[in-house]
C-alpha atoms as a PDB file:
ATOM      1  CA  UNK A   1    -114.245  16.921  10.133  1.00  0.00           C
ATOM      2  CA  UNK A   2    -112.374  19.648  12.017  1.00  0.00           C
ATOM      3  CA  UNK A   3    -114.815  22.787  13.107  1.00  0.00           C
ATOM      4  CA  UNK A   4    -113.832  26.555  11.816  1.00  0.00           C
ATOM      5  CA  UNK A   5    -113.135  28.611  14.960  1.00  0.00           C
ATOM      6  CA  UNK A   6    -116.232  30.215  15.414  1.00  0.00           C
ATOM      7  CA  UNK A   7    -117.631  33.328  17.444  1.00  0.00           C
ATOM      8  CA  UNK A   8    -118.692  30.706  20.260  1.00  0.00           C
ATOM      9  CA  UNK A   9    -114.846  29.432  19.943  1.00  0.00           C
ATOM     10  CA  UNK A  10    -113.036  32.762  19.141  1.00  0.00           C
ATOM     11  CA  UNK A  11    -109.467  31.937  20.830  1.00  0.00           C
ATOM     12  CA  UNK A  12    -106.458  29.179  21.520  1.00  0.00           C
ATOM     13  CA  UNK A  13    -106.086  30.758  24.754  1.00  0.00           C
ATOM     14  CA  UNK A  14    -107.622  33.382  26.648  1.00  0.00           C
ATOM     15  CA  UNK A  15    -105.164  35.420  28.850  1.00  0.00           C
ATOM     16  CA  UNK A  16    -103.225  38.360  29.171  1.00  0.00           C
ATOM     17  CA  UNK A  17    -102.982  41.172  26.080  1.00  0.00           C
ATOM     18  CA  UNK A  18     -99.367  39.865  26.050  1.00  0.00           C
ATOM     19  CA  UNK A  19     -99.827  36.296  25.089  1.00  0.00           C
ATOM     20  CA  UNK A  20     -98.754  35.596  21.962  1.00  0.00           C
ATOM     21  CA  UNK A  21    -100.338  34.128  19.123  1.00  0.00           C
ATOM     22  CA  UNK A  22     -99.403  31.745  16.029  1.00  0.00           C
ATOM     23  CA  UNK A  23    -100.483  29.233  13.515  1.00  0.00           C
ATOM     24  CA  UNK A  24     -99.592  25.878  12.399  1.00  0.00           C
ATOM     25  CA  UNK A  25    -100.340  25.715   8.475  1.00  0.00           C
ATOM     26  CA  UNK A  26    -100.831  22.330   6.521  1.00  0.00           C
ATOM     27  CA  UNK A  27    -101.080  21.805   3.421  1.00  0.00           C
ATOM     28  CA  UNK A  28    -103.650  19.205   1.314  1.00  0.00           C
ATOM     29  CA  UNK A  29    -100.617  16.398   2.150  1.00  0.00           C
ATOM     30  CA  UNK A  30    -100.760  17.617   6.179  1.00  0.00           C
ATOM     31  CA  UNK A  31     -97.626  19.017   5.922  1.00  0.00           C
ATOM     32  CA  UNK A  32     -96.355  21.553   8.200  1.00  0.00           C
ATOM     33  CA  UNK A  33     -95.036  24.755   7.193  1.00  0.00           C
ATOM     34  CA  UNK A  34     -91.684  25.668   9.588  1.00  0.00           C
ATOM     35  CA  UNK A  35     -89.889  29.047   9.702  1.00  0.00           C
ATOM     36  CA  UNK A  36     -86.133  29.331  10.439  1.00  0.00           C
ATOM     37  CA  UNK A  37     -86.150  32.517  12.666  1.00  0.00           C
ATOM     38  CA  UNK A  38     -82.811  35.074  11.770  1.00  0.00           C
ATOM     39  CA  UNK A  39     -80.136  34.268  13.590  1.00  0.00           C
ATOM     40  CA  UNK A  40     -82.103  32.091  15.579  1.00  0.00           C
ATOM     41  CA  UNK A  41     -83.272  34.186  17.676  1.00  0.00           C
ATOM     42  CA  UNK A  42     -84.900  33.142  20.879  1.00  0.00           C
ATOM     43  CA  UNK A  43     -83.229  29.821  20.569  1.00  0.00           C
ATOM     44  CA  UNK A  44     -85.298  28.761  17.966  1.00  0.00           C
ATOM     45  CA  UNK A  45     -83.809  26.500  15.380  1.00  0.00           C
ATOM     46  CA  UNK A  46     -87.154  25.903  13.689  1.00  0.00           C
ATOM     47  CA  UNK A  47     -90.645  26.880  14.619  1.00  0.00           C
ATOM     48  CA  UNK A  48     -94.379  27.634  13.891  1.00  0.00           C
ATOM     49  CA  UNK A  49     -95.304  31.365  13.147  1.00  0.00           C
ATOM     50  CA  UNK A  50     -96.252  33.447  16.273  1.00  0.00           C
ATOM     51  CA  UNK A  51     -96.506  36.733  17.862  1.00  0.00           C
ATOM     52  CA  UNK A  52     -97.622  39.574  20.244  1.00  0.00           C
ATOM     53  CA  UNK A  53    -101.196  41.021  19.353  1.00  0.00           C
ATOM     54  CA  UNK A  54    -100.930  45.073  17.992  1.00  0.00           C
ATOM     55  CA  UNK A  55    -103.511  46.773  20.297  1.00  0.00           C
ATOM     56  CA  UNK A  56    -106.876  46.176  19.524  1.00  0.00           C
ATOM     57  CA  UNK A  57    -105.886  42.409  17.534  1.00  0.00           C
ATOM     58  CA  UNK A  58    -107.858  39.360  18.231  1.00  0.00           C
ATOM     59  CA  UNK A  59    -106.594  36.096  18.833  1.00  0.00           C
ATOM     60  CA  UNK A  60    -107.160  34.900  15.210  1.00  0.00           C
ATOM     61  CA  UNK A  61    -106.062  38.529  13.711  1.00  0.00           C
ATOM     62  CA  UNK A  62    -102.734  38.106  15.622  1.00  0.00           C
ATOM     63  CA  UNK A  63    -102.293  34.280  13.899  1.00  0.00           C
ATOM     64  CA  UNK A  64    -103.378  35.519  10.725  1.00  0.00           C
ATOM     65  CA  UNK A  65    -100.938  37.998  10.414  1.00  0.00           C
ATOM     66  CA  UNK A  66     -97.956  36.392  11.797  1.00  0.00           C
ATOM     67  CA  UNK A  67     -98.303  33.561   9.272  1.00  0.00           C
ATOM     68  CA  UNK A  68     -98.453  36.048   6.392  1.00  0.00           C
ATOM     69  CA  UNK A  69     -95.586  38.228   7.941  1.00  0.00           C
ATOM     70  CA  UNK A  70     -93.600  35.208   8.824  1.00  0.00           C
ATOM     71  CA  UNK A  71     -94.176  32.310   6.544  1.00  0.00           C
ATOM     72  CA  UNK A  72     -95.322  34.611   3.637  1.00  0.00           C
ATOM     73  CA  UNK A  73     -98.792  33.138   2.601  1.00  0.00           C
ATOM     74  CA  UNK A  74    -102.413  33.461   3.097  1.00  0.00           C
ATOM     75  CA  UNK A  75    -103.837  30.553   5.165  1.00  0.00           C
ATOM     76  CA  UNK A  76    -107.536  30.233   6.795  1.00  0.00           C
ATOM     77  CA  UNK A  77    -108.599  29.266  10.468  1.00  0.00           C
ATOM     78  CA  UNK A  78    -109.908  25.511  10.414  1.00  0.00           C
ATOM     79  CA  UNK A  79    -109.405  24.564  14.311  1.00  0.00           C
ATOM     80  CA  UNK A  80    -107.740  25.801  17.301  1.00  0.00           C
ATOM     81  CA  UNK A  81    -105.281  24.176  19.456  1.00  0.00           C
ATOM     82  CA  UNK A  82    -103.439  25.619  22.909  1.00  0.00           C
ATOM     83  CA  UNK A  83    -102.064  29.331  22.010  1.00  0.00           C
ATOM     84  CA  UNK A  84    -102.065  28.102  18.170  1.00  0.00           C
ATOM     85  CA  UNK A  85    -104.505  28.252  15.262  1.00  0.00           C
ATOM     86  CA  UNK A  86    -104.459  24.833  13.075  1.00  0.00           C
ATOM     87  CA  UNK A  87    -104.640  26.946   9.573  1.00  0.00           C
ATOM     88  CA  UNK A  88    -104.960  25.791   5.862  1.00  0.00           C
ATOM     89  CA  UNK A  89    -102.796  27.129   3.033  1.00  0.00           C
ATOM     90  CA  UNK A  90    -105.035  29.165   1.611  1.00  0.00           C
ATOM     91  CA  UNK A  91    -101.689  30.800  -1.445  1.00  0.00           C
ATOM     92  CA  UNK A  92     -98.103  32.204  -1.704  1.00  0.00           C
ATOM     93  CA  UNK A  93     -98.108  36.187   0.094  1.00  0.00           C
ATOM     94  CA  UNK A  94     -95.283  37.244  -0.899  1.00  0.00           C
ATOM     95  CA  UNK A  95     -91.366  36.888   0.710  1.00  0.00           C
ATOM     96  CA  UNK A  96     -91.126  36.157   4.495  1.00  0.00           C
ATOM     97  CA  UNK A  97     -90.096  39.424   6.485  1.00  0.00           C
ATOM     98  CA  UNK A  98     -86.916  39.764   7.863  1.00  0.00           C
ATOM     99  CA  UNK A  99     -87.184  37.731  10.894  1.00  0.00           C
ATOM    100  CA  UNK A 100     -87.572  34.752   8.979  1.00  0.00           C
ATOM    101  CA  UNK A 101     -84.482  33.440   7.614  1.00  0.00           C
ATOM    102  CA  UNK A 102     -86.391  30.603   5.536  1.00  0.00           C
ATOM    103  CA  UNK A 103     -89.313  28.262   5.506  1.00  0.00           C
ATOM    104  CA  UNK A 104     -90.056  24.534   4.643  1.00  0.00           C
ATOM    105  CA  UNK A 105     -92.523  21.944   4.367  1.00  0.00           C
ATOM    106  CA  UNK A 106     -91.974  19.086   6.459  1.00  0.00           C
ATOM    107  CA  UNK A 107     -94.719  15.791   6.901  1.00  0.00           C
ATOM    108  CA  UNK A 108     -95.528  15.598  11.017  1.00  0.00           C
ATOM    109  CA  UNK A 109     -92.991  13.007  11.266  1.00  0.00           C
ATOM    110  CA  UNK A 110     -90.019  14.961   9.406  1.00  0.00           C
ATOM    111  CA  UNK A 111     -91.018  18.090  11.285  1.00  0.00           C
ATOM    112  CA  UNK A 112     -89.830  16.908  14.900  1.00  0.00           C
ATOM    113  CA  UNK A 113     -86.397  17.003  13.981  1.00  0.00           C
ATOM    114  CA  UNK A 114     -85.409  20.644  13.249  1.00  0.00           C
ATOM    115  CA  UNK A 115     -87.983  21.462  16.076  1.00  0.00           C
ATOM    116  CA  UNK A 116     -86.223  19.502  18.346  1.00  0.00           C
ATOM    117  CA  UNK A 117     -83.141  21.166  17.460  1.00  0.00           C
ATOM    118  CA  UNK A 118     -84.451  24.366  19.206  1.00  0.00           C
ATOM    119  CA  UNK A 119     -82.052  25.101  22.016  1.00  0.00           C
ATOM    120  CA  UNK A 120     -84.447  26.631  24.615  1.00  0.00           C
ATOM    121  CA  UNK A 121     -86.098  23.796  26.599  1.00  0.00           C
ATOM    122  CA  UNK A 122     -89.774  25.680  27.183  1.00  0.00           C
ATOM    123  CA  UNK A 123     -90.116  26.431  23.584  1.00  0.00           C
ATOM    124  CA  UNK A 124     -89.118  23.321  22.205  1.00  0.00           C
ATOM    125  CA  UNK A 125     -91.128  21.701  24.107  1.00  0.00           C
ATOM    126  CA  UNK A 126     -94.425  23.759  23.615  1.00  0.00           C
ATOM    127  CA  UNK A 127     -93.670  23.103  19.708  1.00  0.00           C
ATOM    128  CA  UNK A 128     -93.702  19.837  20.067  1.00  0.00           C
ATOM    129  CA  UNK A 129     -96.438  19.613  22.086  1.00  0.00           C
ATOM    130  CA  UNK A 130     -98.491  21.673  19.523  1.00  0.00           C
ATOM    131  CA  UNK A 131     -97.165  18.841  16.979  1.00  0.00           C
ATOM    132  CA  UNK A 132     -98.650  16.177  18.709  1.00  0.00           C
ATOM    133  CA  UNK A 133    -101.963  18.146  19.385  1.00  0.00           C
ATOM    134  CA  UNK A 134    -102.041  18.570  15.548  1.00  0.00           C
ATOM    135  CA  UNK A 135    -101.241  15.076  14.577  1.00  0.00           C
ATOM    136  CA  UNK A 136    -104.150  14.239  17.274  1.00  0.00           C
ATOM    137  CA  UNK A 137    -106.467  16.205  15.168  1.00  0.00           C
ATOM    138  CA  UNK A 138    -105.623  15.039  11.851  1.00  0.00           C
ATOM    139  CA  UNK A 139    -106.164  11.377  12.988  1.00  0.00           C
ATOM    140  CA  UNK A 140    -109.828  11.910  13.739  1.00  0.00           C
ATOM    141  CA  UNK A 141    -110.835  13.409  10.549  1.00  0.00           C
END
């Protein structure tokens, strides 16, 4: 069974107040939830939500918010993985903001295709790194 990030286990990465922050949310089928950014931006085809802390943000406050801002639902903290959060759909938020030109559910396998089609090696790369580190984790539990 996976462990709730704790107070002993508060971050995905410690680091500079610039490091960004995201979560990977799966559903009861471990599916991944993927966002579309608008107009791609940063060369990202397809992606997990993730941002820059607001001053004073934790790790997991950062995550939190970027997956209701981004992927527009509610999700809870189960594990964490490098820079990411492994989170639970928790319910619908409300619309994704504006940076988000759409969202979908994809099984692990299904979701290395659009993230592959991310044009900027580094990114693409981390993504699907952070793929495999969550199919990892599912396979123990």
């Amino acid at each position: 069974m996976m462990n709730k990030v704790s107070a002993e286990n508060p971050s995905p990465r410690t680091g500079a107040a610039a490091d960004a922050f995201g979560g990977v949310v799966i559903d009861t089928q471990h599916r991944v939830l993927l966002r579309e950014p608008a107009n791609h931006y940063g060369g990202y085809v397809w992606t997990f939500a993730k941002g820059r802390p607001d001053p004073g943000e934790t790790p997991q406050e950062t995550a939190l918010r970027e997956v209701r801002e981004e992927l527009g639902v509610e999700a809870e903290i189960i594990e964490s993985l490098p820079r990411f959060l492994l989170m639970r759909y928790v319910r619908d938020a409300g619309k994704p903001s504006s940076e988000t030109q759409q969202t979908r559910w994809a099984s692990l396998a299904e979701a290395r295709t659009p993230i592959q089609q991310t044009t900027i090696q580094k990114g693409r790369e981390r993504d699907l790194a952070v793929l495999d580190s969550v199919q990892q984790l599912l396979s123990k539990t």
